[in-house]
C-alpha atoms as a PDB file:
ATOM      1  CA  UNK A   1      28.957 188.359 166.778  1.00  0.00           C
ATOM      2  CA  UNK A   2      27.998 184.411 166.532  1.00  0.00           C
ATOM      3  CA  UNK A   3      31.265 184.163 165.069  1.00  0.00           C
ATOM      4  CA  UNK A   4      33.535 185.829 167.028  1.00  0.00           C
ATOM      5  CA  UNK A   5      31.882 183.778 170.419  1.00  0.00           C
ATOM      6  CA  UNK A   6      33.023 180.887 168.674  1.00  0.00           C
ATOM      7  CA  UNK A   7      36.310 181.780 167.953  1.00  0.00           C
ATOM      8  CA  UNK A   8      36.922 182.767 171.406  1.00  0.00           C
ATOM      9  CA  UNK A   9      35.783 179.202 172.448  1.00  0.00           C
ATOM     10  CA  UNK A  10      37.489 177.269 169.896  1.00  0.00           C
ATOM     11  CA  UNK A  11      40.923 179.699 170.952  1.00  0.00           C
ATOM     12  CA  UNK A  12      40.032 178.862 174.691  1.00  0.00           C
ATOM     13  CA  UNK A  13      39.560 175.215 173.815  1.00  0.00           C
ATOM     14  CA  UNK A  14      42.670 175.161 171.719  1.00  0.00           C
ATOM     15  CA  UNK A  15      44.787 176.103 174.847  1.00  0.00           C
ATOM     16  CA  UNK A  16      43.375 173.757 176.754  1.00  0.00           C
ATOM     17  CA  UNK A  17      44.313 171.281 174.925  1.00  0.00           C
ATOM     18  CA  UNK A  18      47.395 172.185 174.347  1.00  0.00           C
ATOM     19  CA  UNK A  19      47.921 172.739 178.132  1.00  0.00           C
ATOM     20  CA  UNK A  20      47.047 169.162 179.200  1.00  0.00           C
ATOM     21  CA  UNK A  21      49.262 167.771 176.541  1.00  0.00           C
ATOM     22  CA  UNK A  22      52.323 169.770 178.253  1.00  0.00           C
ATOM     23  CA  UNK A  23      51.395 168.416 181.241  1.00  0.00           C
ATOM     24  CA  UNK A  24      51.440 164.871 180.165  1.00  0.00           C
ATOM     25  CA  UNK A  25      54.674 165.452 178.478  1.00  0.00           C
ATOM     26  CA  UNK A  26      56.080 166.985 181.694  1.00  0.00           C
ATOM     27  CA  UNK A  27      54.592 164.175 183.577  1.00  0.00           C
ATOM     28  CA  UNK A  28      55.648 161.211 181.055  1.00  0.00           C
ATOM     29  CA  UNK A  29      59.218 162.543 180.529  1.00  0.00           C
ATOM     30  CA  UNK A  30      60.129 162.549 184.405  1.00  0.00           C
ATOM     31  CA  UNK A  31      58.813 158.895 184.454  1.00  0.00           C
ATOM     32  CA  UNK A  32      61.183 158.060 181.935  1.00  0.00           C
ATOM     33  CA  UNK A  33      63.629 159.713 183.604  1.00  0.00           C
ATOM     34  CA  UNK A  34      63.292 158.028 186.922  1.00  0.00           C
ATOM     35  CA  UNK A  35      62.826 154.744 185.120  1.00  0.00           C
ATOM     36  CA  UNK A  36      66.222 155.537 183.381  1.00  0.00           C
ATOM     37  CA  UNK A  37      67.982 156.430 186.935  1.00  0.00           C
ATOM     38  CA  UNK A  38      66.526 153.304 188.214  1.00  0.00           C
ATOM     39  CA  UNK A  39      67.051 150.719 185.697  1.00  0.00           C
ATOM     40  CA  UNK A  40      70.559 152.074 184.663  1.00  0.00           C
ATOM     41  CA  UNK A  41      72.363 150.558 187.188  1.00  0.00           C
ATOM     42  CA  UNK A  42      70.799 146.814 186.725  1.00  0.00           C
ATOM     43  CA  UNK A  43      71.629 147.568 183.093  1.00  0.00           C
ATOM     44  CA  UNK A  44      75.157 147.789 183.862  1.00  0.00           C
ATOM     45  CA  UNK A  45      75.743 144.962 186.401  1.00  0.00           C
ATOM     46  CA  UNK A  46      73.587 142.444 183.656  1.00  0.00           C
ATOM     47  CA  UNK A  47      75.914 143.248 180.714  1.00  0.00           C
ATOM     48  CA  UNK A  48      79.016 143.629 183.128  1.00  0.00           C
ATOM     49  CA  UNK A  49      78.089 140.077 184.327  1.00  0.00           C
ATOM     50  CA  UNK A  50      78.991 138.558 180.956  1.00  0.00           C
ATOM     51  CA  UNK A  51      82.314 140.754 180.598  1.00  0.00           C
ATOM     52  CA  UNK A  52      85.676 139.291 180.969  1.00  0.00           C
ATOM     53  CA  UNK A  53      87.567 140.905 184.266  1.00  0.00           C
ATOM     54  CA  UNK A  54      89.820 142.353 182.259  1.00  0.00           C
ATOM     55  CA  UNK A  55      87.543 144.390 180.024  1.00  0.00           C
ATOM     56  CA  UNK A  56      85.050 144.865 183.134  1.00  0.00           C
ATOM     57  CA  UNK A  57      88.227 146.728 185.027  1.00  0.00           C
ATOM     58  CA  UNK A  58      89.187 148.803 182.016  1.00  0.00           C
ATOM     59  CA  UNK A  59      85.153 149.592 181.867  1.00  0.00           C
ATOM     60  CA  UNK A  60      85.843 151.055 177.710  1.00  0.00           C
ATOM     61  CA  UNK A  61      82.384 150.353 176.756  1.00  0.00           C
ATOM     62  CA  UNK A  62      78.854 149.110 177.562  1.00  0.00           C
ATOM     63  CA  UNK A  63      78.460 146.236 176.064  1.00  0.00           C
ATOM     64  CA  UNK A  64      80.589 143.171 176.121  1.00  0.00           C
ATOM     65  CA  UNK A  65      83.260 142.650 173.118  1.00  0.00           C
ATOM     66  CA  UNK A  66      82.475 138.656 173.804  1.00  0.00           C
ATOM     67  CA  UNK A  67      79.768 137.709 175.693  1.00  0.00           C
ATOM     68  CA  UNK A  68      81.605 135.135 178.443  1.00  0.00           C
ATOM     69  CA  UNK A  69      78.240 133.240 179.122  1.00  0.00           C
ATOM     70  CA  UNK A  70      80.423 130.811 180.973  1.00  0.00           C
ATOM     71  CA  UNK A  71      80.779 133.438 183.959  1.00  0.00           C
ATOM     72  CA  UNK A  72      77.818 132.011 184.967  1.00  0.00           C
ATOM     73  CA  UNK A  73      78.761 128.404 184.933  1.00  0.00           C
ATOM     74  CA  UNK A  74      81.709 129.277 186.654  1.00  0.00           C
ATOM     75  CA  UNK A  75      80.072 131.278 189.710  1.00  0.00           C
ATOM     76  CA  UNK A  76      77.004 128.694 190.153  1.00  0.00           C
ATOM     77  CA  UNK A  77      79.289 125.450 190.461  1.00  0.00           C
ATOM     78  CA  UNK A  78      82.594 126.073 191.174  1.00  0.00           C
ATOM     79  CA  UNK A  79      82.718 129.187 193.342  1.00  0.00           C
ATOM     80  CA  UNK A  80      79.740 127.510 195.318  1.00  0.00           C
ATOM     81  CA  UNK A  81      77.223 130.473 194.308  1.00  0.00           C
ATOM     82  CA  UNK A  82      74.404 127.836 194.392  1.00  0.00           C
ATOM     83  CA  UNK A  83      75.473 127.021 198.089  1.00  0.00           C
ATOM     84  CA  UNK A  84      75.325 130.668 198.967  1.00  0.00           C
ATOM     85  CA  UNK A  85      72.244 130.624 197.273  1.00  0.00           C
ATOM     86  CA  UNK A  86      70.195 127.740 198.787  1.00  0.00           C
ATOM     87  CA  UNK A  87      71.075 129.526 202.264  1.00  0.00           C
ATOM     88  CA  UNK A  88      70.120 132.808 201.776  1.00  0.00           C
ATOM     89  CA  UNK A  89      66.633 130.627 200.317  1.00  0.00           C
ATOM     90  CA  UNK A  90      66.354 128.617 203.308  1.00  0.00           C
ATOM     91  CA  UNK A  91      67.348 131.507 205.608  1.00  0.00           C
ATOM     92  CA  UNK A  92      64.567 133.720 204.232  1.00  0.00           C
ATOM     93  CA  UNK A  93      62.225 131.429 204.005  1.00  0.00           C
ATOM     94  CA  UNK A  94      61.836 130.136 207.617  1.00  0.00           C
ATOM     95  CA  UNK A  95      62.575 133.741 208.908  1.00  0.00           C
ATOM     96  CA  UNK A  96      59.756 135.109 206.929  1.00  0.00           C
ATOM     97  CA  UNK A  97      57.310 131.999 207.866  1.00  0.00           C
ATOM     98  CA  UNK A  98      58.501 132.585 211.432  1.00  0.00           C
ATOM     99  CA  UNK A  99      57.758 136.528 211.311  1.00  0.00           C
ATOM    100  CA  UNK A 100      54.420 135.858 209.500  1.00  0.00           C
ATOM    101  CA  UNK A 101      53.138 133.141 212.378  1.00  0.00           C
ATOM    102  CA  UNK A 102      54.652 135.578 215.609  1.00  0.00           C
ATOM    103  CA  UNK A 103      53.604 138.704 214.053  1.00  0.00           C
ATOM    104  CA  UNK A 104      49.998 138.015 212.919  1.00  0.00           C
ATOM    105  CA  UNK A 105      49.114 136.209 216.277  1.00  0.00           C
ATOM    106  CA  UNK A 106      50.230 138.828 218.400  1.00  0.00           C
ATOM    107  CA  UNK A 107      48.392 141.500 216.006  1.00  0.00           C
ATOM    108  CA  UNK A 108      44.984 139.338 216.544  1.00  0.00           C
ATOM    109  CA  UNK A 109      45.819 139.504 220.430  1.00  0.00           C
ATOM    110  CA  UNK A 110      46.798 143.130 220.728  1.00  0.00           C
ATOM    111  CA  UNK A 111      43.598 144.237 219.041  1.00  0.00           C
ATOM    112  CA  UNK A 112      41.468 141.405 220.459  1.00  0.00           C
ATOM    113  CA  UNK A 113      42.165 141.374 223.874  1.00  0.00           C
ATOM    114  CA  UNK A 114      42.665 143.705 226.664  1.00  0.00           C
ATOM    115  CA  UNK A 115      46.266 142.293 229.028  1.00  0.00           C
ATOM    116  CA  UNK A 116      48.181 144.365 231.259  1.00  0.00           C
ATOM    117  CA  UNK A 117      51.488 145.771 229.548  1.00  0.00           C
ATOM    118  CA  UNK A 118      49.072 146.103 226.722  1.00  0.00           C
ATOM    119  CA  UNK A 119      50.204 149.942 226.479  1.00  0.00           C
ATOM    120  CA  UNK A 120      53.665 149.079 226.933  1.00  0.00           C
ATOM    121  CA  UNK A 121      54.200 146.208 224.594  1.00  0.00           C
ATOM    122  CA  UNK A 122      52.962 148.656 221.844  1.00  0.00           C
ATOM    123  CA  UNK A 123      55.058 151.311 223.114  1.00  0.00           C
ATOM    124  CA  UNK A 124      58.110 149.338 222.826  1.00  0.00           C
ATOM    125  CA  UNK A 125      57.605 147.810 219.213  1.00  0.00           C
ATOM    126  CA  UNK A 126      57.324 151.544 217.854  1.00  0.00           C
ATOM    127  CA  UNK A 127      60.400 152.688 219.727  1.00  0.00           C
ATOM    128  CA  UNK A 128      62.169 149.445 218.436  1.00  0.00           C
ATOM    129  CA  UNK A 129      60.820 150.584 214.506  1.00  0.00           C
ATOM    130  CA  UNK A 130      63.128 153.941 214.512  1.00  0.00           C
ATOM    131  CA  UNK A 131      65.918 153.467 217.288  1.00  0.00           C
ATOM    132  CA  UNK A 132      68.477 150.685 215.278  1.00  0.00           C
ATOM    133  CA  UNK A 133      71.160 149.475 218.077  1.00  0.00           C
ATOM    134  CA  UNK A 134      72.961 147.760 215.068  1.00  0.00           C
ATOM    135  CA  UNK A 135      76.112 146.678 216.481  1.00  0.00           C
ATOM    136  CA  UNK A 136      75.418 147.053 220.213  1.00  0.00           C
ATOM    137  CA  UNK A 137      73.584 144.380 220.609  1.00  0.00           C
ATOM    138  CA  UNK A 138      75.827 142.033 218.490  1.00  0.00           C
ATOM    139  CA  UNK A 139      77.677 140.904 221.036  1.00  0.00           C
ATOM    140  CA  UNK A 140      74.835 140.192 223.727  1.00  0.00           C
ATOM    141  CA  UNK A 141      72.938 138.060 220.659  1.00  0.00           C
ATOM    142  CA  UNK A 142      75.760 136.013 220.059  1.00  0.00           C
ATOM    143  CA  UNK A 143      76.878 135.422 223.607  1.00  0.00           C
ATOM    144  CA  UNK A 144      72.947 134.072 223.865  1.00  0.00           C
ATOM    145  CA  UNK A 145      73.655 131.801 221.295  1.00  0.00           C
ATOM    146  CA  UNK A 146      76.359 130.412 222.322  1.00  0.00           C
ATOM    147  CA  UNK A 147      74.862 129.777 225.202  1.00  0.00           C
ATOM    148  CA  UNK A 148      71.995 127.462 223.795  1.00  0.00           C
ATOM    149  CA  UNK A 149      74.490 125.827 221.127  1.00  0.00           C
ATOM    150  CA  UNK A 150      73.321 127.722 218.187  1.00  0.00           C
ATOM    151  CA  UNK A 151      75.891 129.938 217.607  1.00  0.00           C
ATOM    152  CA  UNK A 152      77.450 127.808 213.973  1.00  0.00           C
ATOM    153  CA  UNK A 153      74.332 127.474 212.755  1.00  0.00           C
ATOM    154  CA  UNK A 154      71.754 129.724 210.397  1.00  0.00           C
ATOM    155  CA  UNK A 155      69.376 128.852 213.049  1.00  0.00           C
ATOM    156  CA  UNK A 156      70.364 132.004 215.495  1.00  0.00           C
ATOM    157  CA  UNK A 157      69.744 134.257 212.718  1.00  0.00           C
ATOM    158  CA  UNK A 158      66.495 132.731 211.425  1.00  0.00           C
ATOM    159  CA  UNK A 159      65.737 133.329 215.419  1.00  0.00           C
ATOM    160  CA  UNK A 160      67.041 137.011 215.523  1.00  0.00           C
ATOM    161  CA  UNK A 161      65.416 137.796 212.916  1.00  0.00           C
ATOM    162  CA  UNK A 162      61.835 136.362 213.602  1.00  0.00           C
ATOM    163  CA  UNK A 163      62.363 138.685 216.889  1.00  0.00           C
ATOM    164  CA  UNK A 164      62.599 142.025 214.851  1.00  0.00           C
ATOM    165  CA  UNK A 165      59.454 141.437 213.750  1.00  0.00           C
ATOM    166  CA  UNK A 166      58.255 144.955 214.518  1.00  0.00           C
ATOM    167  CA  UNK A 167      57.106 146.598 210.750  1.00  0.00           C
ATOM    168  CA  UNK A 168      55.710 143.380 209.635  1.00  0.00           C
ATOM    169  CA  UNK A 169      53.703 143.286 213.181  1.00  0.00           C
ATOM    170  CA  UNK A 170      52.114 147.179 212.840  1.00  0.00           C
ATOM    171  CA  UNK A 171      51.339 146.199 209.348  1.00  0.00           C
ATOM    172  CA  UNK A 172      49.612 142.919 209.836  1.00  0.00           C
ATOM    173  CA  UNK A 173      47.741 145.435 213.119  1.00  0.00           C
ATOM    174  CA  UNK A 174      46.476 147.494 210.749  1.00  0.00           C
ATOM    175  CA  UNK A 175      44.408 144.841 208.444  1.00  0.00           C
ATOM    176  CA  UNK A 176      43.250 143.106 212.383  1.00  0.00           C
ATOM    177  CA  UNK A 177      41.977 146.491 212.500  1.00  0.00           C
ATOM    178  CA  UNK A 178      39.775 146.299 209.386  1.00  0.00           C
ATOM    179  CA  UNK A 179      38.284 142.864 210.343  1.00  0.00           C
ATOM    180  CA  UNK A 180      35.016 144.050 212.196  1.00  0.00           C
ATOM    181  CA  UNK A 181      34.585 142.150 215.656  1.00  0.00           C
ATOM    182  CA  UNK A 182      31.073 140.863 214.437  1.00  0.00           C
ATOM    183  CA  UNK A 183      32.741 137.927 212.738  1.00  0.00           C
ATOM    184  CA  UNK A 184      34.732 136.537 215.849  1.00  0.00           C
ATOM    185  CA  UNK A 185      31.277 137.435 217.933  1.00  0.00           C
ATOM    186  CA  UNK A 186      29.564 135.247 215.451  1.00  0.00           C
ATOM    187  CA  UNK A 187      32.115 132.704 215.305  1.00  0.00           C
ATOM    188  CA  UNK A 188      32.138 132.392 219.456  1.00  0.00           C
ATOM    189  CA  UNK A 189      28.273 132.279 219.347  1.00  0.00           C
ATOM    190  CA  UNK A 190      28.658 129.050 217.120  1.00  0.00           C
ATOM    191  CA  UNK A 191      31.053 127.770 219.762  1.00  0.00           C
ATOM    192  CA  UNK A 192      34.238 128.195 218.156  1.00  0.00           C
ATOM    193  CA  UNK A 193      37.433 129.099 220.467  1.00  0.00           C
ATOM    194  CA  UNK A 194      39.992 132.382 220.207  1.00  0.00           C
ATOM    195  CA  UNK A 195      42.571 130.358 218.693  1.00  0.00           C
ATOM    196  CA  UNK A 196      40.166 128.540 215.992  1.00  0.00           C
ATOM    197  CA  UNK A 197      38.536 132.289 215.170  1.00  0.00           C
ATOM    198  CA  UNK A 198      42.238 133.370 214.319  1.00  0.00           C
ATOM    199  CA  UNK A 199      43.830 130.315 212.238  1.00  0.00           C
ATOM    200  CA  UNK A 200      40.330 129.590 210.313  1.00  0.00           C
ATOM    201  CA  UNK A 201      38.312 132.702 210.137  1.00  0.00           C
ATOM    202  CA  UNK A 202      41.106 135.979 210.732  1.00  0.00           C
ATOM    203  CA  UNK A 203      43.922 134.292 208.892  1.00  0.00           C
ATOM    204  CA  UNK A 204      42.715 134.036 205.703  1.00  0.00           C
ATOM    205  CA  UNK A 205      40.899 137.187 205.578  1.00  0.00           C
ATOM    206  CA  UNK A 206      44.472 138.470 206.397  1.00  0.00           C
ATOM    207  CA  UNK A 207      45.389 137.297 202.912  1.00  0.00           C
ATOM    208  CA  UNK A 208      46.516 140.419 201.024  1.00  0.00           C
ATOM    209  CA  UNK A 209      47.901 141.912 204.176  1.00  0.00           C
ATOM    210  CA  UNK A 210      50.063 138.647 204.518  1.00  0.00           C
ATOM    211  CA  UNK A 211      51.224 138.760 201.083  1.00  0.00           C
ATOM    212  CA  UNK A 212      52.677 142.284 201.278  1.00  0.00           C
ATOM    213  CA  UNK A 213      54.688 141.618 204.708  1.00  0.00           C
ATOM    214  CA  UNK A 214      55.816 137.916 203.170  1.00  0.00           C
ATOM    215  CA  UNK A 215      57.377 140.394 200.446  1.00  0.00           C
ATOM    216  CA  UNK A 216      58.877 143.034 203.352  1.00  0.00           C
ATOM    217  CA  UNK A 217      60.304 140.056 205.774  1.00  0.00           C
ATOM    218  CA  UNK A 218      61.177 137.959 202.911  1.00  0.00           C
ATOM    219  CA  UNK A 219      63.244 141.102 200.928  1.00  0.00           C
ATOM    220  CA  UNK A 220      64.838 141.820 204.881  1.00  0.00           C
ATOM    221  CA  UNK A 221      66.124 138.688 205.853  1.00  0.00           C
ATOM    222  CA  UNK A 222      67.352 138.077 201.788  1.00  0.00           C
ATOM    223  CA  UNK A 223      69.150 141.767 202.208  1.00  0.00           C
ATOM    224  CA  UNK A 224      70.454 141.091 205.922  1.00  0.00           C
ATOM    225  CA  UNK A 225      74.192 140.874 205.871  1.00  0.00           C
ATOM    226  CA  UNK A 226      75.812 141.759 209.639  1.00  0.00           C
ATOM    227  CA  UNK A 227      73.948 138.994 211.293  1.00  0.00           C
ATOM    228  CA  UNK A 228      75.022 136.371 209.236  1.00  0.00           C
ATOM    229  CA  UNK A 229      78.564 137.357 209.020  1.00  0.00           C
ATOM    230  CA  UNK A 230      78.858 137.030 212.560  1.00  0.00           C
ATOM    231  CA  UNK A 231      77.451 133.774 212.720  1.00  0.00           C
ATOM    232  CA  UNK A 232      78.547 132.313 209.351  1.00  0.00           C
ATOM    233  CA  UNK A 233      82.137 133.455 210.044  1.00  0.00           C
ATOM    234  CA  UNK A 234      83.567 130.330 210.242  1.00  0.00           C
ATOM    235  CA  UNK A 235      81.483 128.561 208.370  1.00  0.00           C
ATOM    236  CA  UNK A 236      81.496 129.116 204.593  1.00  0.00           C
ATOM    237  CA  UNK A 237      79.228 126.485 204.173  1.00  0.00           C
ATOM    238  CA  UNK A 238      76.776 128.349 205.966  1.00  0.00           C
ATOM    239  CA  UNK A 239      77.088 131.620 204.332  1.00  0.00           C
ATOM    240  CA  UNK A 240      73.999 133.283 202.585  1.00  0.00           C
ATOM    241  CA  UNK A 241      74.534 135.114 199.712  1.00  0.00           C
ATOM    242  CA  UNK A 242      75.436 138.777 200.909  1.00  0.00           C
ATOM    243  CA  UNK A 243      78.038 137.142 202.815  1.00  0.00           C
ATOM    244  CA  UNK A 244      79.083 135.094 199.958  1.00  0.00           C
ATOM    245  CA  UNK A 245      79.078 137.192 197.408  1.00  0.00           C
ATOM    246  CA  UNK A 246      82.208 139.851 198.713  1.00  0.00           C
ATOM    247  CA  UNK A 247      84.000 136.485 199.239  1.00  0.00           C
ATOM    248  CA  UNK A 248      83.251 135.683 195.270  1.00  0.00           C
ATOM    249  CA  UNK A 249      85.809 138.491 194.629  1.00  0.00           C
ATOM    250  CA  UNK A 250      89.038 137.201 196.136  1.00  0.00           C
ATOM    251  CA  UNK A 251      87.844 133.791 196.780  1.00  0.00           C
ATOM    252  CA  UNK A 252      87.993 131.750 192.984  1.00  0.00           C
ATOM    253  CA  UNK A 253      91.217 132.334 191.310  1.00  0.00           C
ATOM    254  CA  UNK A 254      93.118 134.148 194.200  1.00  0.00           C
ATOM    255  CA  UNK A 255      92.478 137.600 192.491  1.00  0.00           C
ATOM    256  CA  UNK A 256      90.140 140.267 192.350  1.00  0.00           C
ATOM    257  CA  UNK A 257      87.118 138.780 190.005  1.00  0.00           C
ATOM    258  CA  UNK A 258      84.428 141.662 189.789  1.00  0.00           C
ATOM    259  CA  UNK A 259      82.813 139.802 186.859  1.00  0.00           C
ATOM    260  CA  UNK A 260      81.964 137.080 188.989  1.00  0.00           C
ATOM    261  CA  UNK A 261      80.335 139.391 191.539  1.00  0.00           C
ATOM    262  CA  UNK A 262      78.267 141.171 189.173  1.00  0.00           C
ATOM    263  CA  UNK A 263      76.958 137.650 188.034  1.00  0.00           C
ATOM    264  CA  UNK A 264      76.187 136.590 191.205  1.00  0.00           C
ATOM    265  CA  UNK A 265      74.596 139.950 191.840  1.00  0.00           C
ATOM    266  CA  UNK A 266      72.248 139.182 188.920  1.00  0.00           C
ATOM    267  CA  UNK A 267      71.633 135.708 190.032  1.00  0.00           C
ATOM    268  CA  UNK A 268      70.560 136.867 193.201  1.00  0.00           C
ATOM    269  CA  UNK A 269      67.755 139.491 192.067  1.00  0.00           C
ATOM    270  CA  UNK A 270      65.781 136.583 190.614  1.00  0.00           C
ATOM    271  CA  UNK A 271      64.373 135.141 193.847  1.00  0.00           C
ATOM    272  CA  UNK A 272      63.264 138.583 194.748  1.00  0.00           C
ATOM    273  CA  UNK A 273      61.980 139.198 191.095  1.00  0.00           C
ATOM    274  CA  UNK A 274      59.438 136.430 191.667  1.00  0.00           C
ATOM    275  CA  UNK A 275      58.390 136.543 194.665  1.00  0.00           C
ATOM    276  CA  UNK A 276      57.017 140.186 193.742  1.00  0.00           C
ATOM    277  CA  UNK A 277      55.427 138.544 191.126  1.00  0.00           C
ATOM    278  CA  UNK A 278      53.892 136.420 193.304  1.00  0.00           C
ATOM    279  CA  UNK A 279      53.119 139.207 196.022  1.00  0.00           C
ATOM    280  CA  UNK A 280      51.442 141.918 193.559  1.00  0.00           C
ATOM    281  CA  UNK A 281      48.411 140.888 193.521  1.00  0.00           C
ATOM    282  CA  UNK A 282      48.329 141.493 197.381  1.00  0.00           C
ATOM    283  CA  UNK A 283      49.453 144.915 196.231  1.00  0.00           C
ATOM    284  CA  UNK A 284      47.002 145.644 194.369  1.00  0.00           C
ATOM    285  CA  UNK A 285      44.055 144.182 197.118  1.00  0.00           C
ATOM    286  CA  UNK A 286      46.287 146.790 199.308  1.00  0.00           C
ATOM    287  CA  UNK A 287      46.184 149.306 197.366  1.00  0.00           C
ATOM    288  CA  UNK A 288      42.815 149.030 196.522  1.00  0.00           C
ATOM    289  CA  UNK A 289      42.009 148.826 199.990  1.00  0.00           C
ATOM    290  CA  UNK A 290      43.525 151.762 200.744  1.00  0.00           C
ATOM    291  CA  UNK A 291      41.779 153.981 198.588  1.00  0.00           C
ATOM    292  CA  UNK A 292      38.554 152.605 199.524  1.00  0.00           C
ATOM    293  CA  UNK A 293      39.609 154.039 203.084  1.00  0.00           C
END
């Protein structure tokens, strides 16, 4: 009888067992398969960057027959990539700086103080977050901008963009949010004013939340491509990237040069590679924060 229990439980165990490791096979095979989906593509453009045009057009096999290292000599220097480059740096930089400053301070304000329009103001930044105008408002931006003489320079768009500062703004809300009040009612006990509470006491404690929208405005403005056609038009000097790269394919050699596009692709997922790096470990305080929750 002794026996036959323990049978049963050793069976029952057995399946178990075996039932969890199906399930972890299950689970680790459609990881692999989304990391294959994902990764494939990046794959592709990488090797394709060191193809000749010729072989890239004919597309007969993955890798490269000779690996043309020079592609990327030739789209860095002398179709101006690095030009391209250093805008879309600058342009992304001051825009997210710009949406970091504007959006944290009026977070702090919204949640700290009580102003008519309060109601509204919010109101309007979540209708703004899912109704895109897109093109529509093209026209009124740039007549503004001609108006005040910045309509040849990346400065409009550094300035258009800092005003869409809506996602970055209800994100940067939410960690105000988790700051408890005692610390600015401490703070103003000691003397200290509503500006010097926010830049020395609600800023940095704002840290991981800042780190995660640098990522989000920084990735926007990198990725942003109608804006800066319309003011960058006539001014290739002035072109970011995204603008500059669909002119890499007519505009060295006088025909179509897909290799050269695919290397400049690549070249231009390395700013956003590192700044990632930079930004996970406000992730992770995120993340972390979120589960506490």
């Amino acid at each position: 009888m002794h026996s036959n229990v323990s049978l049963q439980h050793r069976s029952y165990s057995a399946r178990i067992f075996l039932g969890n490791i199906g399930k972890r096979l299950v689970l680790w095979g459609f990881l692999a398969v989304m990391v294959v989906l994902t990764l494939f593509p990046v794959i592709m453009a990488f090797l394709g960057s060191f193809k000749t045009n010729a072989e890239l057009t004919l597309g007969a096999s993955l890798f490269p027959t000779s690996w043309e290292f020079e592609n990327y000599y030739i789209t860095w220097k002398k179709a101006n990539f690095s030009t391209y480059m250093w805008n879309s740096i600058f342009l992304s930089t001051a825009s997210t700086i710009g949406i970091l400053i504007v959006a944290s301070m009026a977070a702090y304000a919204v949640d700290r103080r009580e102003f008519l329009g309060k109601r509204l103001f919010l109101l309007l930044h979540s209708i703004m977050m899912f109704i895109s105008l897109g093109v529509i408002v093209l026209r009124p931006q740039f007549d503004i901008m001609m108006k005040l003489g910045l309509h040849k320079s990346l400065l409009a768009v550094i300035i258009l963009l800092i005003a869409g500062h809506g996602f970055i703004f209800f994100i940067l809300l939410g960690f105000v949010k988790g700051i408890h009040r005692e610390v600015d009612e401490a703070a103003m006990l000691d003397g200290a004013s509503f500006a010097y509470i926010y830049a020395r006491i609600v800023l940095p404690l704002m840290a991981p939340g800042l780190g995660v929208s640098a990522l989000f405005a920084f990735r926007g403005a990198w990725n942003e491509y109608i804006l800066p056609l319309v003011f960058t038009m006539t001014q290739p000097k002035l072109m970011p990237l995204t603008v500059g790269l669909t002119s890499l394919r007519y505009g060295y050699g006088g025909a179509v040069q897909n290799h050269l596009m695919l290397t400049g692709a690549v070249l231009s997922m390395f700013p956003i590679l590192i700044l990632y790096v930079i930004a996970n470990k406000s992730f992770m305080q995120m993340s972390a924060g979120s589960l506490k929750g």
